[in-house]
PDB file of N, CA and C in Angstrom:
ATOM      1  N   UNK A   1       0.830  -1.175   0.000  1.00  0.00           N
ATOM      2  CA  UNK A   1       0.000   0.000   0.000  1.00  0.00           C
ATOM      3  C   UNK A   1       0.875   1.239   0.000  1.00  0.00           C
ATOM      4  N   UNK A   2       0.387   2.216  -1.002  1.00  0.00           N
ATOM      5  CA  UNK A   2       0.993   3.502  -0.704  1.00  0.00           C
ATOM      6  C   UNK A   2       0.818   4.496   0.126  1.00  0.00           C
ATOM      7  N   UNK A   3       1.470   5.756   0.164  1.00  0.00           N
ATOM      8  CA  UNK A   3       1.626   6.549   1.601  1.00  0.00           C
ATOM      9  C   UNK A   3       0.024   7.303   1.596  1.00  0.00           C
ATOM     10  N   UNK A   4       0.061   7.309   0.529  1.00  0.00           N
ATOM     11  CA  UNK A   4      -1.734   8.565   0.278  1.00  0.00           C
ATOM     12  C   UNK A   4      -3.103   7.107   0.262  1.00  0.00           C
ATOM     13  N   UNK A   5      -2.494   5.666   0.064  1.00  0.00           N
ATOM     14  CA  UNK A   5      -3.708   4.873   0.543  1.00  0.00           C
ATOM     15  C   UNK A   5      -3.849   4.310   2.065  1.00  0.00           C
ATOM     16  N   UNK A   6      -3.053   4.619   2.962  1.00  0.00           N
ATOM     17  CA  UNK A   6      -2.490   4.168   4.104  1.00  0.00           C
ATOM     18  C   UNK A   6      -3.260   5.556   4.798  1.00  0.00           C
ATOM     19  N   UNK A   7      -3.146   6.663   4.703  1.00  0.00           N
ATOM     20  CA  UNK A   7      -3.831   7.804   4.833  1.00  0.00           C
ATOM     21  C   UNK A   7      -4.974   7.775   4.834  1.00  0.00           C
ATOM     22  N   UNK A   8      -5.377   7.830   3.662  1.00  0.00           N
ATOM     23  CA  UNK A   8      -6.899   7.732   3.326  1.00  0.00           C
ATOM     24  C   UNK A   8      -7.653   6.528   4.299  1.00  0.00           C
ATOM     25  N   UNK A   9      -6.891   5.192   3.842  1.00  0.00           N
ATOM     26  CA  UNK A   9      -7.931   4.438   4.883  1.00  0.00           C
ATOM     27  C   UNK A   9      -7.533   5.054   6.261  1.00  0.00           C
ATOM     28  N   UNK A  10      -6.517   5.569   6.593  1.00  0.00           N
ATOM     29  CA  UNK A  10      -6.353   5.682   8.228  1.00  0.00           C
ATOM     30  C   UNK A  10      -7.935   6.769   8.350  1.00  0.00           C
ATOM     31  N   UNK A  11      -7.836   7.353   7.795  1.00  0.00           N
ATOM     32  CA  UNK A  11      -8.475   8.950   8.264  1.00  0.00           C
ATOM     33  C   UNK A  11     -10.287   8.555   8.086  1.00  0.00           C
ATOM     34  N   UNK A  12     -10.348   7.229   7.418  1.00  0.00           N
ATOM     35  CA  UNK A  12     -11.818   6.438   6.877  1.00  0.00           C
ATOM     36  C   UNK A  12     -12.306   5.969   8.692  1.00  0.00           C
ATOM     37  N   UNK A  13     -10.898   4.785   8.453  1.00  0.00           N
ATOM     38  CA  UNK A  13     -11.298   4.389  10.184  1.00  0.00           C
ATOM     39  C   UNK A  13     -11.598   5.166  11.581  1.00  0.00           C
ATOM     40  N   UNK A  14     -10.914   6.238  11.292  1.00  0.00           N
ATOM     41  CA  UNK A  14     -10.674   7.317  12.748  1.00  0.00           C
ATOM     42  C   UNK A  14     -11.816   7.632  12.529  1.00  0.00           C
ATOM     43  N   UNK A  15     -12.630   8.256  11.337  1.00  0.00           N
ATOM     44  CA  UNK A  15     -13.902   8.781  11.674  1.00  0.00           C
ATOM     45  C   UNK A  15     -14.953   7.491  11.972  1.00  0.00           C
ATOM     46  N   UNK A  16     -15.054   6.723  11.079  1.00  0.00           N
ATOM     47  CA  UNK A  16     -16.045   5.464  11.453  1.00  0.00           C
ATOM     48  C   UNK A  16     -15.820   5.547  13.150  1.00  0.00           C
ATOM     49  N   UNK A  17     -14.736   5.398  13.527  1.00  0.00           N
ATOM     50  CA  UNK A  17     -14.297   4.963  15.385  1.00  0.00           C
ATOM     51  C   UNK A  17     -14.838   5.697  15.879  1.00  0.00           C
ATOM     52  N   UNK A  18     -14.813   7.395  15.528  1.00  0.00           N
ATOM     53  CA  UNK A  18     -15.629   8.526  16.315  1.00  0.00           C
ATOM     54  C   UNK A  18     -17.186   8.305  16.813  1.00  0.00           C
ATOM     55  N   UNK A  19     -17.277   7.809  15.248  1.00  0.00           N
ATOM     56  CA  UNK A  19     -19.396   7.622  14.793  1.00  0.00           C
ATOM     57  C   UNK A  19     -19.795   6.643  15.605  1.00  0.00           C
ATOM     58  N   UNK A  20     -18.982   5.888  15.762  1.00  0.00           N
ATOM     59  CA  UNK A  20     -19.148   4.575  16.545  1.00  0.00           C
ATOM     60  C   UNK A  20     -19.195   4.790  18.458  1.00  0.00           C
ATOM     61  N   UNK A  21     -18.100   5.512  18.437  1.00  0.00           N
ATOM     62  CA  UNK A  21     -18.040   5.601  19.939  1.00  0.00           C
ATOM     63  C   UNK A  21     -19.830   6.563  20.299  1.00  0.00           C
ATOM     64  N   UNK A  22     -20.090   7.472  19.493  1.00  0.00           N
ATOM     65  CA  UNK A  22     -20.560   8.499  19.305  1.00  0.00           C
ATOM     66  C   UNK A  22     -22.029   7.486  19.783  1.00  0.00           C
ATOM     67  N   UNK A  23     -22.216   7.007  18.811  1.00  0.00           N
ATOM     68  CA  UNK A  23     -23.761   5.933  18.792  1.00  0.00           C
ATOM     69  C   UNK A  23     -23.489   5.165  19.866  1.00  0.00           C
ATOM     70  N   UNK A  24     -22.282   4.905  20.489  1.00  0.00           N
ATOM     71  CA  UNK A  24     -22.182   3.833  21.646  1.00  0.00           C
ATOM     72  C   UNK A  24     -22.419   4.717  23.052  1.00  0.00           C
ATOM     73  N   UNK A  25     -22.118   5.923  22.738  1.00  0.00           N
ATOM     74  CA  UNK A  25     -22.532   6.710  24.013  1.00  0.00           C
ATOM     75  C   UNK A  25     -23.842   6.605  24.105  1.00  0.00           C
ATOM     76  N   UNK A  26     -24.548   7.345  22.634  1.00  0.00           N
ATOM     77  CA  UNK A  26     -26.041   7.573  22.771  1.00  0.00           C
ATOM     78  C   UNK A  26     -26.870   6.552  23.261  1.00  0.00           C
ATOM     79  N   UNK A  27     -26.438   5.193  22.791  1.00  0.00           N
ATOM     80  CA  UNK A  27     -27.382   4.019  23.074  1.00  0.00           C
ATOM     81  C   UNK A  27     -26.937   3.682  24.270  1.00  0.00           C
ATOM     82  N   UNK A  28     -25.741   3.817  24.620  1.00  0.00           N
ATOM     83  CA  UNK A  28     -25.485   2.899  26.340  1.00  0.00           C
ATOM     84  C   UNK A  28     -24.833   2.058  25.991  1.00  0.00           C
ATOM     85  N   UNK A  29     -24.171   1.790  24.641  1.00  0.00           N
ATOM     86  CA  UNK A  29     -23.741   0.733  24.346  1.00  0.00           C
ATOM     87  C   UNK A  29     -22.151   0.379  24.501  1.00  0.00           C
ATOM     88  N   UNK A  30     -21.508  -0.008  25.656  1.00  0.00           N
ATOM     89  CA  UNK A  30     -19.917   0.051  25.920  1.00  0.00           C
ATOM     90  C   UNK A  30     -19.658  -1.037  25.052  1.00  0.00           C
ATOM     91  N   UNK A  31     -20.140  -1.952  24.213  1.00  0.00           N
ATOM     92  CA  UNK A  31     -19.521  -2.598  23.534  1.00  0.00           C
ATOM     93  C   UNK A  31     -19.156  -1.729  21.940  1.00  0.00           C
ATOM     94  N   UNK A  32     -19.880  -0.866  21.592  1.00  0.00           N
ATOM     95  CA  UNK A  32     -19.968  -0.245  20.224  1.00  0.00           C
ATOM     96  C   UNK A  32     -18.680   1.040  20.363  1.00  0.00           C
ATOM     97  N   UNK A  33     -18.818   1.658  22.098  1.00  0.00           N
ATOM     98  CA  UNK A  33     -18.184   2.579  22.265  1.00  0.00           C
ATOM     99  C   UNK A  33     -16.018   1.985  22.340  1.00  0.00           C
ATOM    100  N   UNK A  34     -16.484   0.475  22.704  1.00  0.00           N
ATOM    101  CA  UNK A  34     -15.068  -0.144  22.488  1.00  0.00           C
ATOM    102  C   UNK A  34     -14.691  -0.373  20.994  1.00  0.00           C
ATOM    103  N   UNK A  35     -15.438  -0.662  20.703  1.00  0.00           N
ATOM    104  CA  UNK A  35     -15.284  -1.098  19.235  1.00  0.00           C
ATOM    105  C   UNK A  35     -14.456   0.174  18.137  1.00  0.00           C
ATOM    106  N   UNK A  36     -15.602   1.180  18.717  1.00  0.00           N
ATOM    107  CA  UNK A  36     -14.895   2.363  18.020  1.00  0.00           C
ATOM    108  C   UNK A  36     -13.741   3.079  18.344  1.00  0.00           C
ATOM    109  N   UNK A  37     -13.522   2.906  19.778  1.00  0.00           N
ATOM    110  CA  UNK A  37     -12.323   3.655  20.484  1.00  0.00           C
ATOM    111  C   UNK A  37     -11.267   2.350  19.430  1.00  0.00           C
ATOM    112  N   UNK A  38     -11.352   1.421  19.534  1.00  0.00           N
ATOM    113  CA  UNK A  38     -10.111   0.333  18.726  1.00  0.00           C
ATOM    114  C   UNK A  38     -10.015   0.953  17.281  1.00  0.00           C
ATOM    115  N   UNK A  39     -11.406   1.275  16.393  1.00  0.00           N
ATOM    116  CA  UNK A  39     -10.923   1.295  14.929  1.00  0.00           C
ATOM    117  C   UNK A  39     -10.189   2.965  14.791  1.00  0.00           C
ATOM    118  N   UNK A  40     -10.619   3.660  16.277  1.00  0.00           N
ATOM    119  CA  UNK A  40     -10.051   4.990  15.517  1.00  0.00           C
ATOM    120  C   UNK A  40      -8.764   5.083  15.714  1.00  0.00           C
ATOM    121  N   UNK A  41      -7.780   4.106  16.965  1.00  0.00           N
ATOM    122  CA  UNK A  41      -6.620   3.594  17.100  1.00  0.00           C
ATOM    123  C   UNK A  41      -5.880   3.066  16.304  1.00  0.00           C
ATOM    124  N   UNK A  42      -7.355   2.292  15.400  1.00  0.00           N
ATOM    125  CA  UNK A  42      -6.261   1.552  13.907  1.00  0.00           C
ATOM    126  C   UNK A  42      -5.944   2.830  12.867  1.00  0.00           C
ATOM    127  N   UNK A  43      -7.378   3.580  12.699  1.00  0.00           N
ATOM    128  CA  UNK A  43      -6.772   4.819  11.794  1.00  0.00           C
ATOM    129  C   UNK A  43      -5.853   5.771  11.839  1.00  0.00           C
ATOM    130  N   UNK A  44      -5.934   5.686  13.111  1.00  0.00           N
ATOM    131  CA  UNK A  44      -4.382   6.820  13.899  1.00  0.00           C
ATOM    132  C   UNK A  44      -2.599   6.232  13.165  1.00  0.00           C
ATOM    133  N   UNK A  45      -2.914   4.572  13.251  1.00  0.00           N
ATOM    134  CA  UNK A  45      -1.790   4.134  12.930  1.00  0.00           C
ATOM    135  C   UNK A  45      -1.436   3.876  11.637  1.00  0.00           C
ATOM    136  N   UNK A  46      -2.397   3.556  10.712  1.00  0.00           N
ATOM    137  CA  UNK A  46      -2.556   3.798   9.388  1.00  0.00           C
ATOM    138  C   UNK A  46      -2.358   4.891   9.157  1.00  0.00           C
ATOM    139  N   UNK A  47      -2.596   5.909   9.856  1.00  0.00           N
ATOM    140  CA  UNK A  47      -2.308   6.802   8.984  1.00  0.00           C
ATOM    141  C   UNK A  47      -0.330   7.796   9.343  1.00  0.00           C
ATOM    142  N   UNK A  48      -0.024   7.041  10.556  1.00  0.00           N
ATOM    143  CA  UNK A  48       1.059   7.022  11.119  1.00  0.00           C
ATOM    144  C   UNK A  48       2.265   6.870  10.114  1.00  0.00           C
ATOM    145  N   UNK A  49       1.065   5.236   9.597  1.00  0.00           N
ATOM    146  CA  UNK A  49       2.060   4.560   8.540  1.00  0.00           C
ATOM    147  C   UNK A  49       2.197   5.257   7.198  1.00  0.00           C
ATOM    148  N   UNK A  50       1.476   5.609   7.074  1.00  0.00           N
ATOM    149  CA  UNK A  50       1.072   6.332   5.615  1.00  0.00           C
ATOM    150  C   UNK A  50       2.773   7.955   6.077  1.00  0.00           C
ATOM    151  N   UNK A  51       2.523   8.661   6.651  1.00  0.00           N
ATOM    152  CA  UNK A  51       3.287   9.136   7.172  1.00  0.00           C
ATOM    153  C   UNK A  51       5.183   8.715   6.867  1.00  0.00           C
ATOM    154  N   UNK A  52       5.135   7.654   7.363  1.00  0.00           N
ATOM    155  CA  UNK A  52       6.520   7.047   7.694  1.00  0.00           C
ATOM    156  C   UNK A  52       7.171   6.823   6.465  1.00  0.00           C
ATOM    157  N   UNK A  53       6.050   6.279   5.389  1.00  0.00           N
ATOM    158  CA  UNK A  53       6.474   5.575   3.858  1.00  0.00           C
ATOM    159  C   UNK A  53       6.989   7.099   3.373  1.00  0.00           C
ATOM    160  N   UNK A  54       5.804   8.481   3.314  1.00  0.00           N
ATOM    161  CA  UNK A  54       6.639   9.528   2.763  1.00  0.00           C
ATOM    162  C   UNK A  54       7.627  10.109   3.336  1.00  0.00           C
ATOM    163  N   UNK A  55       7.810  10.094   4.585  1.00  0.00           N
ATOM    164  CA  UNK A  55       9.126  10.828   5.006  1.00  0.00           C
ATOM    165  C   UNK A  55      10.110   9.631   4.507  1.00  0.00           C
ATOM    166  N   UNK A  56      10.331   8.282   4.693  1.00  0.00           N
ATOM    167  CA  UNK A  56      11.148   7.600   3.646  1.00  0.00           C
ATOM    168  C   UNK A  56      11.279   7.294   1.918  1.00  0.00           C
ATOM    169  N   UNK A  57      10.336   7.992   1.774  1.00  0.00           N
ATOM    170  CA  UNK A  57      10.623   7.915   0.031  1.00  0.00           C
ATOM    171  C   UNK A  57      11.234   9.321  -0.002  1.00  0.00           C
ATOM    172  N   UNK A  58      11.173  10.088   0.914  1.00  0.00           N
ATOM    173  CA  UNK A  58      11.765  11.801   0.407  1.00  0.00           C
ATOM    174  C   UNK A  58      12.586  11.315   0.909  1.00  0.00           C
ATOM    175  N   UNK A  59      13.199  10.909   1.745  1.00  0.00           N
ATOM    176  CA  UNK A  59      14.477  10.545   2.178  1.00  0.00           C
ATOM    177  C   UNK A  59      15.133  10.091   1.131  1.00  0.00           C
ATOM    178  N   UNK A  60      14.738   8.983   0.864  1.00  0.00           N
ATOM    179  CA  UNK A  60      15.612   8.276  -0.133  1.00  0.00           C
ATOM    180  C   UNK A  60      15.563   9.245  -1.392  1.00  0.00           C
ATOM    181  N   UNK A  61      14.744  10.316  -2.265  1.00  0.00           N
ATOM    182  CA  UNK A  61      14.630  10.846  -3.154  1.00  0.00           C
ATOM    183  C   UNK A  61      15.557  12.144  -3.172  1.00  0.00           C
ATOM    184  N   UNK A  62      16.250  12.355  -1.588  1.00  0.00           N
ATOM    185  CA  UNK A  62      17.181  13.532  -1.588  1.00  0.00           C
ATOM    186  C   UNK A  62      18.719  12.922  -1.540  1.00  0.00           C
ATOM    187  N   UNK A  63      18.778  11.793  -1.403  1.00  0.00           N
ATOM    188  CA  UNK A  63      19.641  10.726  -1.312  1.00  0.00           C
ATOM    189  C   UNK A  63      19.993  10.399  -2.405  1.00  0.00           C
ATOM    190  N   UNK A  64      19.377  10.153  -3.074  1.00  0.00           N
ATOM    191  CA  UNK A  64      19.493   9.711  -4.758  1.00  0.00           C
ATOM    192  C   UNK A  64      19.926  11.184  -4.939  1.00  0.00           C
ATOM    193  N   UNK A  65      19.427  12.291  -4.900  1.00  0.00           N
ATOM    194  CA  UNK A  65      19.375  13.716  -6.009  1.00  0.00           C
ATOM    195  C   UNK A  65      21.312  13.983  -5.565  1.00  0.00           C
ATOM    196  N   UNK A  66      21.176  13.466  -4.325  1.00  0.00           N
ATOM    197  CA  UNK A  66      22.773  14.566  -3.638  1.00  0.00           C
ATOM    198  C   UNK A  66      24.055  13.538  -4.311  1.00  0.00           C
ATOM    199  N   UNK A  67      23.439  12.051  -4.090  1.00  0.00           N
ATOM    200  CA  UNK A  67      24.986  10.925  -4.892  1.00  0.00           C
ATOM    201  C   UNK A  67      24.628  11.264  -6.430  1.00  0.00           C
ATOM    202  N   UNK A  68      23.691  12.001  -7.545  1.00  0.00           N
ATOM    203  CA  UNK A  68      23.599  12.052  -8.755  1.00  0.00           C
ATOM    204  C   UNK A  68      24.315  13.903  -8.497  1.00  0.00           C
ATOM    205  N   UNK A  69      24.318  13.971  -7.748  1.00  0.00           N
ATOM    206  CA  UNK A  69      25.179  15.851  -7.752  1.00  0.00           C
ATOM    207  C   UNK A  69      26.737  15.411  -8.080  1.00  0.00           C
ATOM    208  N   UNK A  70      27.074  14.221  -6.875  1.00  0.00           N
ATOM    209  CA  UNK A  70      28.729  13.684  -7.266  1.00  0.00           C
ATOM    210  C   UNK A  70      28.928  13.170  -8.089  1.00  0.00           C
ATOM    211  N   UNK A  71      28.075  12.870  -9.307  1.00  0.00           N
ATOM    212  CA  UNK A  71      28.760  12.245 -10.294  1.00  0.00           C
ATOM    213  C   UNK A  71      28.939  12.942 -11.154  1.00  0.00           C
TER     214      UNK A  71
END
């Protein structure tokens, strides 16, 4: 997966997790309100990940530009 699809789903899950906790308050429901506190944890990290891939592809893309300066 790439850095902008790792994103996107992160930022899909975090809100679903919100809506979820959200309806788990309204109804009373601590199982819906767990459920959602977990998926917006997964979107946080997805999108963490999404994160990590572009600061390492610019990494590597200023890396490449500076050893193609020495040649």
């Amino acid at each position: 997966m790439g850095s902008t699809t790792d994103k996107i789903k992160g930022t899909t899950n975090e809100k679903i997790g919100q809506a979820k906790q959200k309806i788990g308050e309204a109804t009373g429901s601590e199982e819906m309100q767990g459920e959602g506190a977990i998926q917006e944890a997964k979107g946080k990290g997805q999108k963490a990940m999404g994160d990590a891939k572009e600061m390492a592809k610019e990494a590597m893309n200023r890396a490449a530009a500076a050893a193609n300066k020495k040649l």
